[in-house]
PDB file of N, CA and C in Angstrom:
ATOM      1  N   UNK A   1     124.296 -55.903  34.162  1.00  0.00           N
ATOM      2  CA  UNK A   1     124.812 -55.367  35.393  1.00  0.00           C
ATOM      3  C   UNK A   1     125.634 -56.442  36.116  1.00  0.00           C
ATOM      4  N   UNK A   2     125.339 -57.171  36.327  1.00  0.00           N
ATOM      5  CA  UNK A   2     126.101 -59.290  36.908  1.00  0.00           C
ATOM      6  C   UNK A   2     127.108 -59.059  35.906  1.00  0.00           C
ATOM      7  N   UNK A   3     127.221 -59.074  34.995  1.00  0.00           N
ATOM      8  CA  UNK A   3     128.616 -59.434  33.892  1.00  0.00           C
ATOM      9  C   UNK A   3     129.094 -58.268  34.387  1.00  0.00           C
ATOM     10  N   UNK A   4     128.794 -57.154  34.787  1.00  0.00           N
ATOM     11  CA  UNK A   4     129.963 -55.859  34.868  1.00  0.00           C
ATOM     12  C   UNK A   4     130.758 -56.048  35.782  1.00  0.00           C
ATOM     13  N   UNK A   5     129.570 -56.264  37.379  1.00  0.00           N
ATOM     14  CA  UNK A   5     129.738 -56.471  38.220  1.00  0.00           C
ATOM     15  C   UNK A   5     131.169 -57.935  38.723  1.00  0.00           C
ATOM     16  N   UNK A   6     130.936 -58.775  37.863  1.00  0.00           N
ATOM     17  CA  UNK A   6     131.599 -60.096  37.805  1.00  0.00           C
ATOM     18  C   UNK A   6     133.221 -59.668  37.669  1.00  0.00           C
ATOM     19  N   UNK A   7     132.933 -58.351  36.078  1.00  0.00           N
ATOM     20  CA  UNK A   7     134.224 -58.000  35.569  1.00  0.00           C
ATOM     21  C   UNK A   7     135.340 -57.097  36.282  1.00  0.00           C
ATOM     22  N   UNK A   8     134.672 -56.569  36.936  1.00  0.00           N
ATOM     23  CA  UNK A   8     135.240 -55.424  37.634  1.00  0.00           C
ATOM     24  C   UNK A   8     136.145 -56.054  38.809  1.00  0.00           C
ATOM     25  N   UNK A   9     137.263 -55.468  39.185  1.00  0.00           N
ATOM     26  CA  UNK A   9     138.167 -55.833  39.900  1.00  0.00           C
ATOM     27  C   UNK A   9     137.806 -55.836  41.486  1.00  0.00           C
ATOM     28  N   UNK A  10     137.302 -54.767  41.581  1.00  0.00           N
ATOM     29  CA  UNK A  10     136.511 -55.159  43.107  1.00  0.00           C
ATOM     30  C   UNK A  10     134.935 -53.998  42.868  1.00  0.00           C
ATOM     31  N   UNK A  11     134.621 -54.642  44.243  1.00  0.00           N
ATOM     32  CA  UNK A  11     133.137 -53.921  44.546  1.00  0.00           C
ATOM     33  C   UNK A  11     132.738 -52.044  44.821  1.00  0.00           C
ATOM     34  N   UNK A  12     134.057 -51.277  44.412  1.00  0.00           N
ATOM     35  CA  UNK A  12     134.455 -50.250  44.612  1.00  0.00           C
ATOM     36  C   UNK A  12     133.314 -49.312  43.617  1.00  0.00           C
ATOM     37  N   UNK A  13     132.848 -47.649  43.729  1.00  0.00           N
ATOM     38  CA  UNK A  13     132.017 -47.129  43.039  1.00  0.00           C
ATOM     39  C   UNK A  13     132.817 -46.993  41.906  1.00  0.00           C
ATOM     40  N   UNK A  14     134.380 -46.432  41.636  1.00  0.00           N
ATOM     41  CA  UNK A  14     134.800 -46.318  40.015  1.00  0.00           C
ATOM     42  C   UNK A  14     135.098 -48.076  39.750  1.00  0.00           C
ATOM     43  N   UNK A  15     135.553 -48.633  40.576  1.00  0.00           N
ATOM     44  CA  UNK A  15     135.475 -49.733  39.636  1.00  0.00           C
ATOM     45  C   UNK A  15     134.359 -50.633  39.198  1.00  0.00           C
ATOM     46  N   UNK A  16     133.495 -50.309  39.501  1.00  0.00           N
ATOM     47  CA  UNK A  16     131.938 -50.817  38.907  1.00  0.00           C
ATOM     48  C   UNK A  16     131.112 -49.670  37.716  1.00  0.00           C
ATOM     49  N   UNK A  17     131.874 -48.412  37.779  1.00  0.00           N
ATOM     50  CA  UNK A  17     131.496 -47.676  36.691  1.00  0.00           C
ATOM     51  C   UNK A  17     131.999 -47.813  35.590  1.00  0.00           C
ATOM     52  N   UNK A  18     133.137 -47.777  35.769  1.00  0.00           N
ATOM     53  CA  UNK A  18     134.289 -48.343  34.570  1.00  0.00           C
ATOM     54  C   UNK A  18     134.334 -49.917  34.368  1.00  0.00           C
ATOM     55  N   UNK A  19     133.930 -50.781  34.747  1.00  0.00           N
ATOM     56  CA  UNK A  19     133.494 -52.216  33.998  1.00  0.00           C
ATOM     57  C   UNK A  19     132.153 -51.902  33.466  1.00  0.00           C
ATOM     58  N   UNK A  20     131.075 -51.207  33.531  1.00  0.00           N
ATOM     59  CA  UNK A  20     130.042 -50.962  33.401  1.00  0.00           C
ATOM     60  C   UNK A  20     130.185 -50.104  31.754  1.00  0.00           C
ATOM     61  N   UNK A  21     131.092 -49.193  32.138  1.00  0.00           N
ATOM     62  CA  UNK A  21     131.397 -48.659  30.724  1.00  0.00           C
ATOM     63  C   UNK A  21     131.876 -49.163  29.829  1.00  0.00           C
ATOM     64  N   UNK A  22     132.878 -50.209  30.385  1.00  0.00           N
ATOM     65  CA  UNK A  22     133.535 -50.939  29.137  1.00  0.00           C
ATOM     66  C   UNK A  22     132.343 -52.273  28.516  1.00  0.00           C
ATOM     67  N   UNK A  23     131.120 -51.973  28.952  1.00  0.00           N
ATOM     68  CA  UNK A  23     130.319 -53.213  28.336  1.00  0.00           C
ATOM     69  C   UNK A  23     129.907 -52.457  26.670  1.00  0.00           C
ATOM     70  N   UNK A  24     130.225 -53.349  25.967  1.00  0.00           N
ATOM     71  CA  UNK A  24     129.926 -53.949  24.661  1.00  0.00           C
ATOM     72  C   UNK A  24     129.180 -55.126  24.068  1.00  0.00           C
ATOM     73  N   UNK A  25     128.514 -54.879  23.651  1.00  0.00           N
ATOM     74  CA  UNK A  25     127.341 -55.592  23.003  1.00  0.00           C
ATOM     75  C   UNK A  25     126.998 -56.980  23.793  1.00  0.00           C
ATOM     76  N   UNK A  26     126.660 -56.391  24.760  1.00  0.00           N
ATOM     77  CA  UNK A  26     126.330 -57.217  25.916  1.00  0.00           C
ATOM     78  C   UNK A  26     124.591 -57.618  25.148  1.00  0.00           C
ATOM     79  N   UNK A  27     124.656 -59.237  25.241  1.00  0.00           N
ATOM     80  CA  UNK A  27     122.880 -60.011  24.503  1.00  0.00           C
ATOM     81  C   UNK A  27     121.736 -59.338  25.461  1.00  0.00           C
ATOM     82  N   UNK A  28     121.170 -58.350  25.130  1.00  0.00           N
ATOM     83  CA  UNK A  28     120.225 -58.099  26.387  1.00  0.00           C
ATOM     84  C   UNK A  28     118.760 -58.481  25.772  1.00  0.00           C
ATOM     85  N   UNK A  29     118.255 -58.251  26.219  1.00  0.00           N
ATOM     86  CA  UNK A  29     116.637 -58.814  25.808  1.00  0.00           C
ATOM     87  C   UNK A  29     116.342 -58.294  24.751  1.00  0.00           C
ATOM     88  N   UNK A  30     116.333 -56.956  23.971  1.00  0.00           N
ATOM     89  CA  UNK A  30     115.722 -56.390  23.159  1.00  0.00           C
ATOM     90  C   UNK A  30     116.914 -56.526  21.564  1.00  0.00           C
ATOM     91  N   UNK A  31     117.921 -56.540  22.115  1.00  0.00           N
ATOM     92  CA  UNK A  31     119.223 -56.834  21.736  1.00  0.00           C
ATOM     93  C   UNK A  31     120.291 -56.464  21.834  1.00  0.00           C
ATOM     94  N   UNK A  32     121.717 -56.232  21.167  1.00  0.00           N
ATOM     95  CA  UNK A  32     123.177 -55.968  21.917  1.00  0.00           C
ATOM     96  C   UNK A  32     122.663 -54.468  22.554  1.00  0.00           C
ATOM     97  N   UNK A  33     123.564 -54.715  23.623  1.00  0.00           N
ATOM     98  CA  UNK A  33     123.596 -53.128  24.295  1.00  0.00           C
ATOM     99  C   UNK A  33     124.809 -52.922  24.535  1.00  0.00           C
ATOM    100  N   UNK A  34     125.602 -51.199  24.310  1.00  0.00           N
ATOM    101  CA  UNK A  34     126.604 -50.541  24.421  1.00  0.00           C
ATOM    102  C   UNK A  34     126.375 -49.700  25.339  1.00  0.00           C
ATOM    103  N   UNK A  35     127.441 -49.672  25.867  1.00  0.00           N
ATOM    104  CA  UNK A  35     127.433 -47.904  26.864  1.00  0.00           C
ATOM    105  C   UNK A  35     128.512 -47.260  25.653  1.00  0.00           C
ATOM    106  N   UNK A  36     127.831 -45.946  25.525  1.00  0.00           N
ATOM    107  CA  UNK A  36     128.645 -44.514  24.819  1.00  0.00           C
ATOM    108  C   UNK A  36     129.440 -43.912  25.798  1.00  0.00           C
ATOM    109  N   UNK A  37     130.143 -43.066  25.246  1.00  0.00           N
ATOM    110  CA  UNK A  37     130.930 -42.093  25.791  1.00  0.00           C
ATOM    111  C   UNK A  37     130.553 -41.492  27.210  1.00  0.00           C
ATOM    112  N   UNK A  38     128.803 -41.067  26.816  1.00  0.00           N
ATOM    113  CA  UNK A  38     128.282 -40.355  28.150  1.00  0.00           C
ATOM    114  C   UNK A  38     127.582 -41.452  28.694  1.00  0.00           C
ATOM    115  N   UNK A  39     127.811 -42.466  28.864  1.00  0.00           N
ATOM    116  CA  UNK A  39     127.215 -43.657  29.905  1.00  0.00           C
ATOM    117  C   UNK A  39     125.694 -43.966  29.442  1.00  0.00           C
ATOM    118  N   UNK A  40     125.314 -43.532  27.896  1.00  0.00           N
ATOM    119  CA  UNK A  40     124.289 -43.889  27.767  1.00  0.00           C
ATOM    120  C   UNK A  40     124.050 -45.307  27.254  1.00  0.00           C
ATOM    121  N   UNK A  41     123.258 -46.078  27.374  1.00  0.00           N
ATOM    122  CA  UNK A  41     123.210 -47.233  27.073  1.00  0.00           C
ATOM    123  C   UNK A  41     122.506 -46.933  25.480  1.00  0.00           C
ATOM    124  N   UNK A  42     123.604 -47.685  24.317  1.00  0.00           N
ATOM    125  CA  UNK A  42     122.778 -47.940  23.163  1.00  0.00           C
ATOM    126  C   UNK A  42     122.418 -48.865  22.673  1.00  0.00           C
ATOM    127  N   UNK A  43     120.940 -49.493  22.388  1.00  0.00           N
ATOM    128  CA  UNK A  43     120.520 -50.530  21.999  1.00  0.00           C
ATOM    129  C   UNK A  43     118.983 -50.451  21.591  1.00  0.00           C
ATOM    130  N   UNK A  44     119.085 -51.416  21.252  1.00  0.00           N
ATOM    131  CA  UNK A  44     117.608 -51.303  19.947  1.00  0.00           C
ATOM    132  C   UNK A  44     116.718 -51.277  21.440  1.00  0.00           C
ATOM    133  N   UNK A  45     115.239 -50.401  20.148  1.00  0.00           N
ATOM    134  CA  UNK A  45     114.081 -50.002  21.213  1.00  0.00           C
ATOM    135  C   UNK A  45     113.001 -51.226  20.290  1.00  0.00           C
ATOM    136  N   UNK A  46     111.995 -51.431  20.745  1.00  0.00           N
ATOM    137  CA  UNK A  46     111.133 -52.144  20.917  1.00  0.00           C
ATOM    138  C   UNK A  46     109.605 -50.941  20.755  1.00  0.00           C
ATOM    139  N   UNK A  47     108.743 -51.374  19.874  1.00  0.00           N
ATOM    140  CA  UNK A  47     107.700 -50.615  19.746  1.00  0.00           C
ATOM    141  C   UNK A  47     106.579 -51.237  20.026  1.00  0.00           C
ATOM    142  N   UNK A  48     105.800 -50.849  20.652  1.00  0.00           N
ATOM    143  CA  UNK A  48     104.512 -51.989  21.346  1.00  0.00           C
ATOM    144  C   UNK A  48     103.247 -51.068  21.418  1.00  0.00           C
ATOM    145  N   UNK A  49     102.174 -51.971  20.741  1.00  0.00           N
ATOM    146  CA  UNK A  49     101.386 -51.342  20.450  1.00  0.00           C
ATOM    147  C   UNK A  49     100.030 -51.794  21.469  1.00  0.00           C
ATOM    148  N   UNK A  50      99.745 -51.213  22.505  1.00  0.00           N
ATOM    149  CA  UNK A  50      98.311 -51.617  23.433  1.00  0.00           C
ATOM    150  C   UNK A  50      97.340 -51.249  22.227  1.00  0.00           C
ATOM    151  N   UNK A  51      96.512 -52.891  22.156  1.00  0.00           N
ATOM    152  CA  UNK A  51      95.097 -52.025  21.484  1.00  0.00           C
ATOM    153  C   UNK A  51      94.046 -52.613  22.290  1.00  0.00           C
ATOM    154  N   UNK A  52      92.869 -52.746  21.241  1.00  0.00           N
ATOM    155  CA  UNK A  52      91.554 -53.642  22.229  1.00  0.00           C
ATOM    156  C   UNK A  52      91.645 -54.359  22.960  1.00  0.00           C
ATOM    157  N   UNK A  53      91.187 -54.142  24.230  1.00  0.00           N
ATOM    158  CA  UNK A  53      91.106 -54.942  25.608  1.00  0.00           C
ATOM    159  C   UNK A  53      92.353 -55.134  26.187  1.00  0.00           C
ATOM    160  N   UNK A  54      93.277 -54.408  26.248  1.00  0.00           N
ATOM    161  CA  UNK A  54      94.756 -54.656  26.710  1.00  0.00           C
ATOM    162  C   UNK A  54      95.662 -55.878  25.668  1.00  0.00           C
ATOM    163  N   UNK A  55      95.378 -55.975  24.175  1.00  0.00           N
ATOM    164  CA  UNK A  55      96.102 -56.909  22.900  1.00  0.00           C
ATOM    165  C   UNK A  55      97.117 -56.353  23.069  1.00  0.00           C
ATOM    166  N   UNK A  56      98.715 -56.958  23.045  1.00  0.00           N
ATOM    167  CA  UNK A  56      99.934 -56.060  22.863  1.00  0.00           C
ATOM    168  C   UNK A  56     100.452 -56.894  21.375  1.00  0.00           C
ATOM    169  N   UNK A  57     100.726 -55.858  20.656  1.00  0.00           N
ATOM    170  CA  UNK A  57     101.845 -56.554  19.587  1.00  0.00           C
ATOM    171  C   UNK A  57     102.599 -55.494  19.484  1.00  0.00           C
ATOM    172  N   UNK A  58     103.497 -56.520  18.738  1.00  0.00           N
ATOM    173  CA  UNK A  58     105.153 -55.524  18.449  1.00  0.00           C
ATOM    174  C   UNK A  58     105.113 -54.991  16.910  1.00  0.00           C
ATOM    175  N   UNK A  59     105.070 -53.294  16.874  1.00  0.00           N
ATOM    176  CA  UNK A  59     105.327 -52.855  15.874  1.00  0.00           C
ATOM    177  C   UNK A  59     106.537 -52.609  14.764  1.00  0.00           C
ATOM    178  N   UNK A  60     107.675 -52.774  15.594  1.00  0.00           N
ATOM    179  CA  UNK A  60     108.712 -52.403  15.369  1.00  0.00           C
ATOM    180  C   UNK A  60     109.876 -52.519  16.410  1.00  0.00           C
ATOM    181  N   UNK A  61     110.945 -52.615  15.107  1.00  0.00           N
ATOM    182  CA  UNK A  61     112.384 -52.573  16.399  1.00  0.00           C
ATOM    183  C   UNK A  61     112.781 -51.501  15.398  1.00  0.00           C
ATOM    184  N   UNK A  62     113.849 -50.886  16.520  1.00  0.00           N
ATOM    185  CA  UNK A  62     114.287 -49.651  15.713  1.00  0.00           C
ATOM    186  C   UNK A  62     115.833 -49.785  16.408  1.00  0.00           C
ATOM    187  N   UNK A  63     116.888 -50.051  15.123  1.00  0.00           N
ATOM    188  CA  UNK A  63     118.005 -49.953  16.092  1.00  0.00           C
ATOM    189  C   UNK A  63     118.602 -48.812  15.847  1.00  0.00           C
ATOM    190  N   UNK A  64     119.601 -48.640  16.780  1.00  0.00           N
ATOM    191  CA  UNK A  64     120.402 -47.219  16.904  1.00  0.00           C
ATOM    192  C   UNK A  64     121.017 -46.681  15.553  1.00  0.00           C
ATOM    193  N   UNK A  65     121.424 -47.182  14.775  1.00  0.00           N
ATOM    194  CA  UNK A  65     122.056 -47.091  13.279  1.00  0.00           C
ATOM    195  C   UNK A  65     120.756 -46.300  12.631  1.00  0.00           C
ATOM    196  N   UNK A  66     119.356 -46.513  12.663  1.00  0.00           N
ATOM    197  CA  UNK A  66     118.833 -46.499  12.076  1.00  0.00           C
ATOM    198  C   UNK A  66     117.702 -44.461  12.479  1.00  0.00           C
ATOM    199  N   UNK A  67     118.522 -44.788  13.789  1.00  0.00           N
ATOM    200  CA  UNK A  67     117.776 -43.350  13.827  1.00  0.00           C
ATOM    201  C   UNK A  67     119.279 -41.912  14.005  1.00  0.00           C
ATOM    202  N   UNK A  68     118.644 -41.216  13.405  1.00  0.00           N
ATOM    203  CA  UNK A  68     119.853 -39.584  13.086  1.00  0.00           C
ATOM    204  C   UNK A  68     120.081 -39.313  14.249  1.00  0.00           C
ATOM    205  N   UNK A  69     121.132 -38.807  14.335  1.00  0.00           N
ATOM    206  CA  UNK A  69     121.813 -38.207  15.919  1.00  0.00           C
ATOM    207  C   UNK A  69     120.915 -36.708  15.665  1.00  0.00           C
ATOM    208  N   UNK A  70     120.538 -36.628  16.965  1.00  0.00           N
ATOM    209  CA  UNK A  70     120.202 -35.450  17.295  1.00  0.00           C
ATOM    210  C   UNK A  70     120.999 -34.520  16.689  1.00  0.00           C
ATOM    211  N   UNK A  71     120.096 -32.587  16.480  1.00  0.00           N
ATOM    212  CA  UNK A  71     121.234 -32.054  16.329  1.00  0.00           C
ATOM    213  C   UNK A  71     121.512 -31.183  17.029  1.00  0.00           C
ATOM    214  N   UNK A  72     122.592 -30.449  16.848  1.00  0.00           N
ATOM    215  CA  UNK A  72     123.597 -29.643  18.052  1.00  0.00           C
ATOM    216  C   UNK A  72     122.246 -28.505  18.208  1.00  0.00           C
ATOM    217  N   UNK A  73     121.968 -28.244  19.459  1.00  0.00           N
ATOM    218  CA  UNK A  73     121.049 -26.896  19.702  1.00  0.00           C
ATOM    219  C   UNK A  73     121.668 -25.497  19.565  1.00  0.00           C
ATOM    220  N   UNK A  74     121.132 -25.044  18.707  1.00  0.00           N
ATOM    221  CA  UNK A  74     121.434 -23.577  18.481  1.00  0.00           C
ATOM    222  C   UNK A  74     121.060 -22.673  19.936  1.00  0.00           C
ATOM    223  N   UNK A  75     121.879 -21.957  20.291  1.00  0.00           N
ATOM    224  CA  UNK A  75     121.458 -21.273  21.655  1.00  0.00           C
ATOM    225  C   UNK A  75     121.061 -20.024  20.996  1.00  0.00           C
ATOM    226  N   UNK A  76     120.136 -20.226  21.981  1.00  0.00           N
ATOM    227  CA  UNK A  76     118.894 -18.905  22.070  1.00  0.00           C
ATOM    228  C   UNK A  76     119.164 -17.447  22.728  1.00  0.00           C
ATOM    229  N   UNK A  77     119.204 -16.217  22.355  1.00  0.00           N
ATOM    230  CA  UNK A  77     119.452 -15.382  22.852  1.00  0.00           C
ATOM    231  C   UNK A  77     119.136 -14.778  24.460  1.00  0.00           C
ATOM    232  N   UNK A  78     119.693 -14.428  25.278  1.00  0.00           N
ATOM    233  CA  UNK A  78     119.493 -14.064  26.479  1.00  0.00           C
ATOM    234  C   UNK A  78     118.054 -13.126  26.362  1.00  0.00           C
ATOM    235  N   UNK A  79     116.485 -13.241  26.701  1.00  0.00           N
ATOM    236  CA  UNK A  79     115.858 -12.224  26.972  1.00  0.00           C
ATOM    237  C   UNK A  79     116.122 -10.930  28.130  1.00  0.00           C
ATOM    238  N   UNK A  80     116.242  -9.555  26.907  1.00  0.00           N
ATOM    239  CA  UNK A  80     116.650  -8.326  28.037  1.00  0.00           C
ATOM    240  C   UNK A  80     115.454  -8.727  28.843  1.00  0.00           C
ATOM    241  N   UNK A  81     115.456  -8.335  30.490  1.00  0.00           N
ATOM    242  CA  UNK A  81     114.014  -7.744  31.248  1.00  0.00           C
ATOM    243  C   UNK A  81     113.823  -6.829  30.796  1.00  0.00           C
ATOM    244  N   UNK A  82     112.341  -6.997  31.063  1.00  0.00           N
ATOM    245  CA  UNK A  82     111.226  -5.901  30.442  1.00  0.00           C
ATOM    246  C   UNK A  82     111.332  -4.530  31.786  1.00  0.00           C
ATOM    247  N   UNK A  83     111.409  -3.399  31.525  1.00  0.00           N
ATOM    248  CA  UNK A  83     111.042  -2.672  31.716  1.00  0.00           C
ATOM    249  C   UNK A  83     109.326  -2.149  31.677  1.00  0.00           C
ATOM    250  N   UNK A  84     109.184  -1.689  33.203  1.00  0.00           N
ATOM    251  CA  UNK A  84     107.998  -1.709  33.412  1.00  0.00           C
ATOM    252  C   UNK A  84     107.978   0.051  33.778  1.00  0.00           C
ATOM    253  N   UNK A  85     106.768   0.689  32.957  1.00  0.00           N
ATOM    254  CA  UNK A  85     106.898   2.158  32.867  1.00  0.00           C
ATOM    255  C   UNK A  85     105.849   2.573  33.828  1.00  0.00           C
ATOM    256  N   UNK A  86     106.114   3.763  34.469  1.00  0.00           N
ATOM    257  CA  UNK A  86     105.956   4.747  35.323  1.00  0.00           C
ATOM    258  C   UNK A  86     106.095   3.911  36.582  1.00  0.00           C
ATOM    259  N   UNK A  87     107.623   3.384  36.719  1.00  0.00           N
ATOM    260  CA  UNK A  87     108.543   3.353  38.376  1.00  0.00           C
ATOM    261  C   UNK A  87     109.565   3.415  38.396  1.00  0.00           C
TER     262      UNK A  87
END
């Protein structure tokens, strides 16, 4: 957010959205992070496992390459209302 913020031409709401968007593989903690198209941030997730007595270890990293794009939702038909008999 500081590096966007830094990049951006002034302190304005589109011009802090649009330096914000143009970030690319910005080093973040878990590792590079992208903003997509729809302003989502992509970057590896981190899997953490609470066990006995509050123990944390790390199960896994999972980066974005590695998991399938969702798929397109099939739309569902409009339910007619029910008709309710004798009114």
């Amino acid at each position: 957010m500081l590096a966007a913020v830094a990049r951006a031409p002034s302190l304005e709401r589109n011009a802090l959205r649009d330096a914000l968007a143009a970030t690319k593989d910005f080093p973040g903690v878990t590792g590079p992070v992208t903003f997509n198209d729809e302003r989502n941030a992509v970057k590896p997730v981190v899997v953490v496992r609470i066990g006995d007595g509050g123990r944390l270890s790390v199960e896994s990293h999972v980066s974005p390459e590695e998991v399938a794009p969702a798929p397109t939702p099939t739309p569902s038909p409009t339910p007619r209302g029910r008709r309710r008999r004798g009114r």
